[in-house]
PDB file of N, CA and C in Angstrom:
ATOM      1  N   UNK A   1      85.970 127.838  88.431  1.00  0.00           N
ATOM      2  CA  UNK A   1      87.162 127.428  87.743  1.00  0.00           C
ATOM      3  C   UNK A   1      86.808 126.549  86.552  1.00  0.00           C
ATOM      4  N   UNK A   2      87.356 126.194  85.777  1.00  0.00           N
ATOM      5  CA  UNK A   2      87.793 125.836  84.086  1.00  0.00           C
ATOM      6  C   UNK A   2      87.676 124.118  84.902  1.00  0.00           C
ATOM      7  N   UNK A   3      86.422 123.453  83.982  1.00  0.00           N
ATOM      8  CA  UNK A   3      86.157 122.056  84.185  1.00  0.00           C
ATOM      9  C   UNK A   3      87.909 121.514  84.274  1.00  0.00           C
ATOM     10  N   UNK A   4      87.952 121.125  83.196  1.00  0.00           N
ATOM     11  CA  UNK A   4      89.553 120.643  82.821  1.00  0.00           C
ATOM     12  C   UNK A   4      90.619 120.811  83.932  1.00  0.00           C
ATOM     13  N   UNK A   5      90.262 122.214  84.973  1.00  0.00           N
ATOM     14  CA  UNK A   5      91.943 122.763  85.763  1.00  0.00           C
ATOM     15  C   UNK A   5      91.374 121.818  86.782  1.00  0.00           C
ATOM     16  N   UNK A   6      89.831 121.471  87.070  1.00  0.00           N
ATOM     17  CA  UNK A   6      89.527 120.990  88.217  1.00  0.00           C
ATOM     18  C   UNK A   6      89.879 119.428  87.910  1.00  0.00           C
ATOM     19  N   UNK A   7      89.669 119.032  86.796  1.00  0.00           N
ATOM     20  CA  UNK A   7      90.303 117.802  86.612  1.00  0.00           C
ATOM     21  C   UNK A   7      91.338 117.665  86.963  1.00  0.00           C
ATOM     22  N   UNK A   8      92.303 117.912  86.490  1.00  0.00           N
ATOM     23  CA  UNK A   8      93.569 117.934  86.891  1.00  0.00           C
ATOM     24  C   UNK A   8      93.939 117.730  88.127  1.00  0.00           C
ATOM     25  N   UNK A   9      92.984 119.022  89.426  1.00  0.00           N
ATOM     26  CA  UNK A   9      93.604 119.308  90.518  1.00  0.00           C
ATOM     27  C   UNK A   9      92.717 117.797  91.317  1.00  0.00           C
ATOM     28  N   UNK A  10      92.127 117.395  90.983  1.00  0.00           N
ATOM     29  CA  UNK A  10      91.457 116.135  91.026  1.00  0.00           C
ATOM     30  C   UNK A  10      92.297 114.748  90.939  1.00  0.00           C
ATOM     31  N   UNK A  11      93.022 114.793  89.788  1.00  0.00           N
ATOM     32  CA  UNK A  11      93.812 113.530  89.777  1.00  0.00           C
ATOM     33  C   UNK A  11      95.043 113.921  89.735  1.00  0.00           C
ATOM     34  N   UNK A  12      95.603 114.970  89.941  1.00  0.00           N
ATOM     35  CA  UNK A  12      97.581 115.145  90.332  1.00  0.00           C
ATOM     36  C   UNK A  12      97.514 114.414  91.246  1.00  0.00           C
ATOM     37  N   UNK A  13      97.102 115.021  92.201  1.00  0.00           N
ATOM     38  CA  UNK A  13      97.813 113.885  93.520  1.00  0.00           C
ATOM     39  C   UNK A  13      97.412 112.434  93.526  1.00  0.00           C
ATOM     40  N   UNK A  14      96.760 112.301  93.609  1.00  0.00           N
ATOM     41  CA  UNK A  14      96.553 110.661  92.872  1.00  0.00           C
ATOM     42  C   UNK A  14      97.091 109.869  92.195  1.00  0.00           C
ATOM     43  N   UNK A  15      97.688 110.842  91.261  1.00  0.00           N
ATOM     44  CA  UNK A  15      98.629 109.862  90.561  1.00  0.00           C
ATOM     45  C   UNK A  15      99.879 110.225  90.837  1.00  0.00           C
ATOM     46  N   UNK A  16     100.355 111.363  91.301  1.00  0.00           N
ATOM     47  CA  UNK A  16     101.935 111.235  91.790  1.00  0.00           C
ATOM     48  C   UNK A  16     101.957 110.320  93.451  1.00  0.00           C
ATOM     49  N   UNK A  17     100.541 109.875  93.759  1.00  0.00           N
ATOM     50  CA  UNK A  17     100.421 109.574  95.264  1.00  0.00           C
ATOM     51  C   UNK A  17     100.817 108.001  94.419  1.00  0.00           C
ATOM     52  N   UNK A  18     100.247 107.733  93.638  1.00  0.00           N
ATOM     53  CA  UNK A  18     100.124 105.834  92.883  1.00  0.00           C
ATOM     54  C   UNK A  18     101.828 105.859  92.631  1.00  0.00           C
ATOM     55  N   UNK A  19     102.548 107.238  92.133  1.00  0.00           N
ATOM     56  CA  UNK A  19     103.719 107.047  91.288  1.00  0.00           C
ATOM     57  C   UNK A  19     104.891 106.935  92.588  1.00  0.00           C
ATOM     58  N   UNK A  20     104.417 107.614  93.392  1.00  0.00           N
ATOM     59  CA  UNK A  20     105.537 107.986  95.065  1.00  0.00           C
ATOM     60  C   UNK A  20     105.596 106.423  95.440  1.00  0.00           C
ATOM     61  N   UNK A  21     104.593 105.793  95.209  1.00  0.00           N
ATOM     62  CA  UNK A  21     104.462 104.084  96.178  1.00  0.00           C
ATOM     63  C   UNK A  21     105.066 103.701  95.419  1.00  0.00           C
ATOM     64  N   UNK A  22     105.297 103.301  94.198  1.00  0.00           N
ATOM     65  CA  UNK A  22     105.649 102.406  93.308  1.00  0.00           C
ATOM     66  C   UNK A  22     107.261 103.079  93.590  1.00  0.00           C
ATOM     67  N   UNK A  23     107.365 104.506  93.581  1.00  0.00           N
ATOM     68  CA  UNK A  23     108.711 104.813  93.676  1.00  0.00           C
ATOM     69  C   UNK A  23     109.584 104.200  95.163  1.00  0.00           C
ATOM     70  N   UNK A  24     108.771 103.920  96.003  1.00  0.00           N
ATOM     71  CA  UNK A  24     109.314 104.154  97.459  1.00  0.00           C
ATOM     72  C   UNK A  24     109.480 102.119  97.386  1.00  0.00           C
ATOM     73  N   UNK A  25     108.320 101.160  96.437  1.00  0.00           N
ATOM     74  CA  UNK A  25     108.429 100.114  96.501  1.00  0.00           C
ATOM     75  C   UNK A  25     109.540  99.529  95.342  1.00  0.00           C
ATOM     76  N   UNK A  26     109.767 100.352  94.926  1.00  0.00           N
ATOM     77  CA  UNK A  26     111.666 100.058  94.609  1.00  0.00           C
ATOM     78  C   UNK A  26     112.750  99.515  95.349  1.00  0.00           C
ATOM     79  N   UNK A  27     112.961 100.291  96.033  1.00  0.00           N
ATOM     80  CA  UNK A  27     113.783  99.963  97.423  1.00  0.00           C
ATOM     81  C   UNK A  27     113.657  98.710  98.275  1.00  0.00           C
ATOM     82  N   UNK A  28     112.300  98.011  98.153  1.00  0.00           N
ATOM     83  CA  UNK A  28     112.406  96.690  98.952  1.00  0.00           C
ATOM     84  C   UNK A  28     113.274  95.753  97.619  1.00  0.00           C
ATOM     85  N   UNK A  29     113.477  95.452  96.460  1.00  0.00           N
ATOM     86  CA  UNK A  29     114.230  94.838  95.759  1.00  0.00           C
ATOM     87  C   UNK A  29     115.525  94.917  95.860  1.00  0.00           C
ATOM     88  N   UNK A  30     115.908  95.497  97.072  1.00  0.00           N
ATOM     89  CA  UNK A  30     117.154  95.218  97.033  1.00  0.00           C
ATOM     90  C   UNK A  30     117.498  94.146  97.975  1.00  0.00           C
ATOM     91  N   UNK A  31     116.424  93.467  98.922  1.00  0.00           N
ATOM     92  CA  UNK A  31     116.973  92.369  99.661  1.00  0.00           C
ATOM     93  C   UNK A  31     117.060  91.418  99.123  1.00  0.00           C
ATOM     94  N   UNK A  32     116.860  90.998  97.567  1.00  0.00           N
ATOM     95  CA  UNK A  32     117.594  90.146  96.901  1.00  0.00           C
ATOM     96  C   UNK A  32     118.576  89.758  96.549  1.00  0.00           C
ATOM     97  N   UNK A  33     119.401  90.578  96.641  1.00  0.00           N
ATOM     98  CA  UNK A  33     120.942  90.967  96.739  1.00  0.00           C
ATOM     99  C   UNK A  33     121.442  90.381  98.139  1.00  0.00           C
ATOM    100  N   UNK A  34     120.907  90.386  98.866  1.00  0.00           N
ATOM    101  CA  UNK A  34     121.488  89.812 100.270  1.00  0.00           C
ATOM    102  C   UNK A  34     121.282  88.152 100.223  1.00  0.00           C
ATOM    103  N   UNK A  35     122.087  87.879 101.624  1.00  0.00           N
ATOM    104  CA  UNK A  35     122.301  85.885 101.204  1.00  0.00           C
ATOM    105  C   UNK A  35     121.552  85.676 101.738  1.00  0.00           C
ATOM    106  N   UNK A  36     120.422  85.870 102.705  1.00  0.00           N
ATOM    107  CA  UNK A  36     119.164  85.040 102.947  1.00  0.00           C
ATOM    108  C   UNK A  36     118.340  83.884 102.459  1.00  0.00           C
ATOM    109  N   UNK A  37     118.018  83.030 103.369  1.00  0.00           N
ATOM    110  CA  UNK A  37     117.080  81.900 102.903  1.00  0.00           C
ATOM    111  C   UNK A  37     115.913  82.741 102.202  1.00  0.00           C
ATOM    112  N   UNK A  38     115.169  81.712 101.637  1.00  0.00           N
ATOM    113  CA  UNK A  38     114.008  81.997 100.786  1.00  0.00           C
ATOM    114  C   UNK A  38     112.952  82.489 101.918  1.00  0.00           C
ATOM    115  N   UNK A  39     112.217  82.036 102.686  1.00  0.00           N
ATOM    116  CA  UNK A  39     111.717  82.704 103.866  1.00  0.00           C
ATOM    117  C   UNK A  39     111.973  84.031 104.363  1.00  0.00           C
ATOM    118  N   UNK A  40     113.558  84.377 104.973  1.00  0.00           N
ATOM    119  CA  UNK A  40     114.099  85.192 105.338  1.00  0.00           C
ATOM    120  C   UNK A  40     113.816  86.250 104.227  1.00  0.00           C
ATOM    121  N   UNK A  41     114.235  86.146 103.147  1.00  0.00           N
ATOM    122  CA  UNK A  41     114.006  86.793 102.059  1.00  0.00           C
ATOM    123  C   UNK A  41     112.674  87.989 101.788  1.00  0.00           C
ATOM    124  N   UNK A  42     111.653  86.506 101.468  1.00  0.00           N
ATOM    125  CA  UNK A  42     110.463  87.350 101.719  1.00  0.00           C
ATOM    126  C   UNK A  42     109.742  87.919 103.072  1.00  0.00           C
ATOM    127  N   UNK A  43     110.493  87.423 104.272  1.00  0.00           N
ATOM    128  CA  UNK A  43     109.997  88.500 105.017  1.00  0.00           C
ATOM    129  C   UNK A  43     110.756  89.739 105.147  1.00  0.00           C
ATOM    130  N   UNK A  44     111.595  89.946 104.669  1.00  0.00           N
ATOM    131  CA  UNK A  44     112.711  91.225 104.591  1.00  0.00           C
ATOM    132  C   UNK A  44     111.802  91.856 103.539  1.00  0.00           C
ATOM    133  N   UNK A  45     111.384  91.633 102.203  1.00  0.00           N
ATOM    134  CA  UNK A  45     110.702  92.072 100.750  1.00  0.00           C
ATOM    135  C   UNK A  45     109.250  92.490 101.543  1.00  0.00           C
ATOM    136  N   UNK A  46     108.742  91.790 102.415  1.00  0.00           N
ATOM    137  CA  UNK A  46     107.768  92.431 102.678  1.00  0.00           C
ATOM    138  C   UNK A  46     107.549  93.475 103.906  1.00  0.00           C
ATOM    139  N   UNK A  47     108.973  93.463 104.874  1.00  0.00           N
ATOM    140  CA  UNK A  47     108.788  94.600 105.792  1.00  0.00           C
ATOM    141  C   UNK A  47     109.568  95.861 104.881  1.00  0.00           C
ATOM    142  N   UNK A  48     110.204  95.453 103.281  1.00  0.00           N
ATOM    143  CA  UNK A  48     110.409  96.647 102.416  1.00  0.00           C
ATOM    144  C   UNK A  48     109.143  97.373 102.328  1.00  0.00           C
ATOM    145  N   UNK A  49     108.487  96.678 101.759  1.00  0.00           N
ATOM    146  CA  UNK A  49     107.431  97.166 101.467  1.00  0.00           C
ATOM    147  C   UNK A  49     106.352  97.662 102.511  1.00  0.00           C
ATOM    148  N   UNK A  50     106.362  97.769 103.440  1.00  0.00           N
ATOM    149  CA  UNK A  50     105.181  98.290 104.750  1.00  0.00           C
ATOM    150  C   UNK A  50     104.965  99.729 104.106  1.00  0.00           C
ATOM    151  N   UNK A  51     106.310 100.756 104.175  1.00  0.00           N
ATOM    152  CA  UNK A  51     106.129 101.858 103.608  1.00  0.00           C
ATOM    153  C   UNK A  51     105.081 102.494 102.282  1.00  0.00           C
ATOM    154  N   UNK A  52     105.233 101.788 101.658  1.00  0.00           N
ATOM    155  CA  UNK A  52     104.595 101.563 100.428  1.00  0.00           C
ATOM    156  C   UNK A  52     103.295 101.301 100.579  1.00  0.00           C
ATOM    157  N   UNK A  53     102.709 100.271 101.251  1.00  0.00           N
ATOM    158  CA  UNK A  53     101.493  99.671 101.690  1.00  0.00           C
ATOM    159  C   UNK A  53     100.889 101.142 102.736  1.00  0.00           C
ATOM    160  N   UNK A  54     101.588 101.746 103.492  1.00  0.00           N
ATOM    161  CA  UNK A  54     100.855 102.831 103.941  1.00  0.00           C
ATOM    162  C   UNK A  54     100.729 103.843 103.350  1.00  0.00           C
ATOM    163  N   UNK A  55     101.863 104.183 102.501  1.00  0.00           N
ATOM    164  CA  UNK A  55     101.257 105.310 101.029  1.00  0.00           C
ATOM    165  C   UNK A  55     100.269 104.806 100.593  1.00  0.00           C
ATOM    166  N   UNK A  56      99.809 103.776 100.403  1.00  0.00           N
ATOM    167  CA  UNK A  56      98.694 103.237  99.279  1.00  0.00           C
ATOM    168  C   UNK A  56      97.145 103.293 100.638  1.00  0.00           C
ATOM    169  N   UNK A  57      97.403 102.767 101.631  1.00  0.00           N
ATOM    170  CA  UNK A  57      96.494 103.006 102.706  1.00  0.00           C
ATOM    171  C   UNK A  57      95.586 104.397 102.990  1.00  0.00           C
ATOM    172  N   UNK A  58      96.659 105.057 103.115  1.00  0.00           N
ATOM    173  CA  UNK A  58      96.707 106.757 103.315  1.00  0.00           C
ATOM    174  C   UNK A  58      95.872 107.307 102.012  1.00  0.00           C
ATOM    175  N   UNK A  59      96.234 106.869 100.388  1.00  0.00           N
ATOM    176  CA  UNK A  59      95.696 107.411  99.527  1.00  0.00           C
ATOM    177  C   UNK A  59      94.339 106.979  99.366  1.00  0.00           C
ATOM    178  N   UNK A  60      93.835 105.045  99.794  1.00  0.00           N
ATOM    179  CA  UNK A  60      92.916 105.030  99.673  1.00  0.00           C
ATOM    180  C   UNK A  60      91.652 106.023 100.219  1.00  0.00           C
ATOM    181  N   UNK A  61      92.523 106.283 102.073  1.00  0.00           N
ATOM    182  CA  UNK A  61      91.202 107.036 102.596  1.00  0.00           C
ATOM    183  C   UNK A  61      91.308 108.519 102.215  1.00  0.00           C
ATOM    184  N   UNK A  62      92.424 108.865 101.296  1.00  0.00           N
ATOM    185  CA  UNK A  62      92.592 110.276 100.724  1.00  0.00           C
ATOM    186  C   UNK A  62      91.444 110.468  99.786  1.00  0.00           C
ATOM    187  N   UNK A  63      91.408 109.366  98.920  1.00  0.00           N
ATOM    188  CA  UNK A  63      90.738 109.370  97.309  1.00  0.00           C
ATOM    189  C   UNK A  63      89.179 110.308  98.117  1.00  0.00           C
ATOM    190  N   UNK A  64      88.553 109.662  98.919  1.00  0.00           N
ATOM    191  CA  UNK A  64      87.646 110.232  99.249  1.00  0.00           C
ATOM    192  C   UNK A  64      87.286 111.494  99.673  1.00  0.00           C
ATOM    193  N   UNK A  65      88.231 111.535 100.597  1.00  0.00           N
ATOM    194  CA  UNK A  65      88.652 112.922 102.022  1.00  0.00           C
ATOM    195  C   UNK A  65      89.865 113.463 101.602  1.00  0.00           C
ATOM    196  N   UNK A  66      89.858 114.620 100.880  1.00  0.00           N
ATOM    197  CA  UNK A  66      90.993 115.253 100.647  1.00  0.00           C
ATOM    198  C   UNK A  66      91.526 115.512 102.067  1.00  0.00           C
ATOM    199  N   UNK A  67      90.474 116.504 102.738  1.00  0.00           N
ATOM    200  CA  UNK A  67      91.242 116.996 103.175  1.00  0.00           C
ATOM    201  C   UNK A  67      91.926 116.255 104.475  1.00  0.00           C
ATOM    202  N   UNK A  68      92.041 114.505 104.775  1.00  0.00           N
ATOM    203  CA  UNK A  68      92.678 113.874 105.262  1.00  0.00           C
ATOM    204  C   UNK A  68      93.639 113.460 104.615  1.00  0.00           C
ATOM    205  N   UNK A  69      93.801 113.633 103.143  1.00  0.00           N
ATOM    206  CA  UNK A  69      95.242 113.172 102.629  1.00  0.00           C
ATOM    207  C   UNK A  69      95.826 114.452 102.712  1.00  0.00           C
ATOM    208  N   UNK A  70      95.261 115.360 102.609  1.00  0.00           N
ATOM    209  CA  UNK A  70      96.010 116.671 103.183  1.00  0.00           C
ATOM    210  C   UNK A  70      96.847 116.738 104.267  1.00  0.00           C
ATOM    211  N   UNK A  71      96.376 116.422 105.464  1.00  0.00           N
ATOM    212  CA  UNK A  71      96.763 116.077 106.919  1.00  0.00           C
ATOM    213  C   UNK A  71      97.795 115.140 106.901  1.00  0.00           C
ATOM    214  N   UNK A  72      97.750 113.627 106.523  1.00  0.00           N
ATOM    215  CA  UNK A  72      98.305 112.586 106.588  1.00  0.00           C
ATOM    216  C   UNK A  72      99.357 112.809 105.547  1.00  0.00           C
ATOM    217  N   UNK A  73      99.645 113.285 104.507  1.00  0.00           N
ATOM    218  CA  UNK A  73     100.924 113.564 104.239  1.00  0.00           C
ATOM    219  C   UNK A  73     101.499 114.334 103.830  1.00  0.00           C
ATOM    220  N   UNK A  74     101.047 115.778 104.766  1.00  0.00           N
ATOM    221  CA  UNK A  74     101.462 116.526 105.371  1.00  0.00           C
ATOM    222  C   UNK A  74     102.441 116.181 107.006  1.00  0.00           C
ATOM    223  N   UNK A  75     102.012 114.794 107.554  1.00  0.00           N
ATOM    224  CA  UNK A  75     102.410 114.571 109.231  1.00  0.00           C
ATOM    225  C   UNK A  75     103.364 113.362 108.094  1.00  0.00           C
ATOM    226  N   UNK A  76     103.188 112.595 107.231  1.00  0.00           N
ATOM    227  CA  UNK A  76     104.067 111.245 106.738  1.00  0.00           C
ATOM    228  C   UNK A  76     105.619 111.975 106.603  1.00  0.00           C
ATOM    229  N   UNK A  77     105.860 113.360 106.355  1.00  0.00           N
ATOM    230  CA  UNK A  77     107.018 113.533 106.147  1.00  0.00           C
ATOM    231  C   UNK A  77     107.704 113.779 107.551  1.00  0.00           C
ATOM    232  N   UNK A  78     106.682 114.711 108.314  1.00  0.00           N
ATOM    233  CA  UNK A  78     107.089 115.291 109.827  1.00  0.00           C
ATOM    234  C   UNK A  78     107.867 114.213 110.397  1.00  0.00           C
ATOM    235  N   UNK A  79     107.037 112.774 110.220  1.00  0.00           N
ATOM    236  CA  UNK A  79     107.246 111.232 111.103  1.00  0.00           C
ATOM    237  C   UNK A  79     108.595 111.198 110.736  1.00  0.00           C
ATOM    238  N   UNK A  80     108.964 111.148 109.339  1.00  0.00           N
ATOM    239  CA  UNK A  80     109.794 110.581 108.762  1.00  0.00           C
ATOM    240  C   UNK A  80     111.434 110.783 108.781  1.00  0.00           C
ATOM    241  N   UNK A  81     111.370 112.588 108.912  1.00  0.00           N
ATOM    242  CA  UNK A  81     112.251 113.106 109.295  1.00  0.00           C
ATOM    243  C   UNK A  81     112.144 112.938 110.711  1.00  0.00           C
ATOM    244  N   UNK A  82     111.358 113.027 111.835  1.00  0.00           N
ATOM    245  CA  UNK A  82     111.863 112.878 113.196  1.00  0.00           C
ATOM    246  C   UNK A  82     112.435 111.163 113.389  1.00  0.00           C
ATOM    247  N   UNK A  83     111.763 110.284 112.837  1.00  0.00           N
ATOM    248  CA  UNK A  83     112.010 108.836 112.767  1.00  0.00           C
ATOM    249  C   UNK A  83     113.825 108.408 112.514  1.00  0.00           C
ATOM    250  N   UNK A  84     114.191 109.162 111.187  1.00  0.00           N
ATOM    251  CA  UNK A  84     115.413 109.064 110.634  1.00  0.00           C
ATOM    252  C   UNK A  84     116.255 109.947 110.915  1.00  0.00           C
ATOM    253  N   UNK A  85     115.832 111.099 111.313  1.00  0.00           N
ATOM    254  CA  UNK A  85     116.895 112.405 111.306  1.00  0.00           C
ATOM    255  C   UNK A  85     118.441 111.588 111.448  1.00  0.00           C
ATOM    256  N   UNK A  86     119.290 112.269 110.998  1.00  0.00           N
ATOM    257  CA  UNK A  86     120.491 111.896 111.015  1.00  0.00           C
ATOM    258  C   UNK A  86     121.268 110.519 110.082  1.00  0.00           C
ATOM    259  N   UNK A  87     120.352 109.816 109.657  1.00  0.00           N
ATOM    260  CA  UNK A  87     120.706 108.216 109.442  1.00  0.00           C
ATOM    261  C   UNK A  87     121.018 108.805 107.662  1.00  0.00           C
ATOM    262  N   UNK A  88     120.784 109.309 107.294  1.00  0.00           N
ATOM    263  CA  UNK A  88     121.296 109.651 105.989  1.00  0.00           C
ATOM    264  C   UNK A  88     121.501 111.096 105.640  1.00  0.00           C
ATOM    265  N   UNK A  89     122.023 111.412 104.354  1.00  0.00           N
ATOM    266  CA  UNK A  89     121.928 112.660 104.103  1.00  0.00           C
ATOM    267  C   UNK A  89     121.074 113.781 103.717  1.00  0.00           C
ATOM    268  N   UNK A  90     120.997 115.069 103.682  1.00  0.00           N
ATOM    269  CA  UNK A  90     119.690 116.095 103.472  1.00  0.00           C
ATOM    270  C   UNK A  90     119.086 115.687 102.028  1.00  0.00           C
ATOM    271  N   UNK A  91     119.724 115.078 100.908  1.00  0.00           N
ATOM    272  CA  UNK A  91     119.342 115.034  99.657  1.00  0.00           C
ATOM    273  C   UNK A  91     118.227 113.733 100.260  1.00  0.00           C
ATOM    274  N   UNK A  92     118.962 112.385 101.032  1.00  0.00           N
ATOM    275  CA  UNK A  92     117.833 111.563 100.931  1.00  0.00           C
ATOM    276  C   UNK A  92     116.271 112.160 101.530  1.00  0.00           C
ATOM    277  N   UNK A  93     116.360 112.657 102.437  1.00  0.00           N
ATOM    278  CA  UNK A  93     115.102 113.543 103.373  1.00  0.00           C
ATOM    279  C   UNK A  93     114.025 114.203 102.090  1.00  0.00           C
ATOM    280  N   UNK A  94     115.431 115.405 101.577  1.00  0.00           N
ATOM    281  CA  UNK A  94     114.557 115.743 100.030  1.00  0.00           C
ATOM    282  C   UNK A  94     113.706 114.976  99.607  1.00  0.00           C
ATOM    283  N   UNK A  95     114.066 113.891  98.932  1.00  0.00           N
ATOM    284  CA  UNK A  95     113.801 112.870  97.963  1.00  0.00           C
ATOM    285  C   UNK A  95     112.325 112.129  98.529  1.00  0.00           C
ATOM    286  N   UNK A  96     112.749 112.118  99.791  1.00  0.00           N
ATOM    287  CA  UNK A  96     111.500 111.188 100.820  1.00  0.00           C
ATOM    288  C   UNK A  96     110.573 112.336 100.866  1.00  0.00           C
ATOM    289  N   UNK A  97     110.531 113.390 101.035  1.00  0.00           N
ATOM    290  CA  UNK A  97     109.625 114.353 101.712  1.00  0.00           C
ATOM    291  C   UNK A  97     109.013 115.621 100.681  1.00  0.00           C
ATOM    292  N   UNK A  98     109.604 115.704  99.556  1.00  0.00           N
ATOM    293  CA  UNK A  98     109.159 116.814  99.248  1.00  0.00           C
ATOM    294  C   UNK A  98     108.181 115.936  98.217  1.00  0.00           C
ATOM    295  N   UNK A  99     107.902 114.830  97.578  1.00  0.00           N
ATOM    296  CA  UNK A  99     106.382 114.762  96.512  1.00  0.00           C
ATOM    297  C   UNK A  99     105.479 114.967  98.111  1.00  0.00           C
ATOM    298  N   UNK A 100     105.634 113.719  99.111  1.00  0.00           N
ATOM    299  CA  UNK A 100     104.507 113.905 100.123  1.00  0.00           C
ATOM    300  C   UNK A 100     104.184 115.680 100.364  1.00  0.00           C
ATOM    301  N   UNK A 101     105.128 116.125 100.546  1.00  0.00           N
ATOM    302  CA  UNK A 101     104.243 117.855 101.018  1.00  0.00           C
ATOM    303  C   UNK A 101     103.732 118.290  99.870  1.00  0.00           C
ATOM    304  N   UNK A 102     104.204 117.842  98.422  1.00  0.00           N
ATOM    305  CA  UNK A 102     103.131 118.415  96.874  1.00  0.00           C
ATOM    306  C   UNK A 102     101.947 117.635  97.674  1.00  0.00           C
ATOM    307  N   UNK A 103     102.186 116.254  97.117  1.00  0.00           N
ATOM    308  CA  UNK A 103     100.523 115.206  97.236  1.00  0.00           C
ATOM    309  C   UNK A 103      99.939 115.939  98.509  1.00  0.00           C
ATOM    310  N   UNK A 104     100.303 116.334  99.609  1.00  0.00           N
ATOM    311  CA  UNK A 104      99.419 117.398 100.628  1.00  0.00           C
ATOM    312  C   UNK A 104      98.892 118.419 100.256  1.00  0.00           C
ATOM    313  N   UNK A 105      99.802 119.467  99.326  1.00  0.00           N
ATOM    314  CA  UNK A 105      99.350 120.562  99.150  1.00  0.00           C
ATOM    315  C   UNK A 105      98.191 120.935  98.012  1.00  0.00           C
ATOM    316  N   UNK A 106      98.486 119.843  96.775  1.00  0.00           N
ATOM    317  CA  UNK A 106      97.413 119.395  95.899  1.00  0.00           C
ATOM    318  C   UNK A 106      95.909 118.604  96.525  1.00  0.00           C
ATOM    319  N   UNK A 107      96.088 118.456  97.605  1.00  0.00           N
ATOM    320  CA  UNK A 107      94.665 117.002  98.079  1.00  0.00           C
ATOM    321  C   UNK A 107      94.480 118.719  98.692  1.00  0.00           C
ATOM    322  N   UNK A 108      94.907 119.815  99.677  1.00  0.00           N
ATOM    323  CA  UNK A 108      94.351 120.425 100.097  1.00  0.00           C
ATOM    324  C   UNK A 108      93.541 121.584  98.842  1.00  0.00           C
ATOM    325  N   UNK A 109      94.299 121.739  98.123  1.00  0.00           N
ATOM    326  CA  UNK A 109      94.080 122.807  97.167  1.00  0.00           C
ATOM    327  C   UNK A 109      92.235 121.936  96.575  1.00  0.00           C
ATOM    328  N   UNK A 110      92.633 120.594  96.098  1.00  0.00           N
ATOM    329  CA  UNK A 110      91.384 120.055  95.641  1.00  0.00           C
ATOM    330  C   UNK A 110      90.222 120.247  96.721  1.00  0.00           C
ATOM    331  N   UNK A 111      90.423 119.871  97.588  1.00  0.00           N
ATOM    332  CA  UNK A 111      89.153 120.249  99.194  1.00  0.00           C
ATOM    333  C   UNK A 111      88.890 121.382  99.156  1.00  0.00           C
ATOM    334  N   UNK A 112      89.534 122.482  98.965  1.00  0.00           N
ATOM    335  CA  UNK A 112      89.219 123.761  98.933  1.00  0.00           C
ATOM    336  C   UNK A 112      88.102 124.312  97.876  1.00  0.00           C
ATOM    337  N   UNK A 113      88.827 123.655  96.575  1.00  0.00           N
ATOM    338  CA  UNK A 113      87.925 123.857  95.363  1.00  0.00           C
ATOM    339  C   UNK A 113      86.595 123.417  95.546  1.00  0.00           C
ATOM    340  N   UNK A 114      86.021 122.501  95.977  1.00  0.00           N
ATOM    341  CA  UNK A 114      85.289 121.638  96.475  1.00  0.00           C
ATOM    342  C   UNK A 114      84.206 122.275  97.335  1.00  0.00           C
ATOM    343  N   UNK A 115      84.660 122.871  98.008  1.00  0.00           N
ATOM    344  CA  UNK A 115      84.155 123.325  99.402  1.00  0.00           C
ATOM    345  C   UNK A 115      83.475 124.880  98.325  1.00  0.00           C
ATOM    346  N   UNK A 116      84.839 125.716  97.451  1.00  0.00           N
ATOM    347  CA  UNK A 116      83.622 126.841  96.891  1.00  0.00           C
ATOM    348  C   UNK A 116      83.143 126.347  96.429  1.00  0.00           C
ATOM    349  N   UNK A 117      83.123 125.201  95.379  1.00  0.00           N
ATOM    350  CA  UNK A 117      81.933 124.931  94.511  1.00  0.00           C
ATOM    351  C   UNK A 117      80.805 124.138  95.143  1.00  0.00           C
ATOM    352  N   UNK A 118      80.575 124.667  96.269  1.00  0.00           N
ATOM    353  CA  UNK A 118      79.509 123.218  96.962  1.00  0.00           C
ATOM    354  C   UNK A 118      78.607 125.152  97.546  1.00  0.00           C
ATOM    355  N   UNK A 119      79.701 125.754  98.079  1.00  0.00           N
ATOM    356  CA  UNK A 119      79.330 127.120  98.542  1.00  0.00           C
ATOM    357  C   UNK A 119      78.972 128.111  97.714  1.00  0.00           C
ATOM    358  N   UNK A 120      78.652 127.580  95.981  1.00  0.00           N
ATOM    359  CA  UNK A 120      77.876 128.862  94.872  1.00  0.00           C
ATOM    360  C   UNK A 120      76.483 128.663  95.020  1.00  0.00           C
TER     361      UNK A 120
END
């Protein structure tokens, strides 16, 4: 394959994996809005953020091992929908689940590439 396509298939998921956390660590800013003490506060801002902290977890041991970020979020959406089913609507599920099955299907596609070019 074309240096450049392998680049690419190299850092897509990586960076929609960096762009999904930052997207998902949105959502803890909203317990500022609530009347909580300053304490209370930041421990609410930081159990926002757990989610986020395991996207970023998951990608670190991805960067290396595709084909474990393959696996892992490929199963992050499975969790997510069995975890929540019902608590919101099909668009939120969308929204939560479909970059994780790209960032899976890109970390697998890269392992693959990998694997022929190790096998010429």
């Amino acid at each position: 394959m074309n240096k450049s396509i392998n680049n690419i298939l190299f850092w897509a998921p990586r960076i929609l994996c960096i762009i999904f956390a930052l997207f998902t660590a949105i959502f803890a800013i909203d317990v500022f809005n609530e009347d909580y003490s300053f304490w209370k506060t930041i421990l609410a801002f930081v159990m926002h953020l757990i989610p986020s902290g395991i996207i970023v977890l998951v990608l670190i041991v991805s960067w290396r091992w595709d084909w474990i970020g393959g696996i892992l979020f490929m199963a992050m959406p499975i969790f997510y929908i069995y975890w929540a089913w019902g608590r919101f609507p099909i668009s939120v599920y969308l929204i939560m689940c479909l970059p994780m099955v790209l960032i899976s299907i890109l970390f697998f596609i890269n392992w693959k590439i990998k694997i022929d070019l190790q096998n010429k």
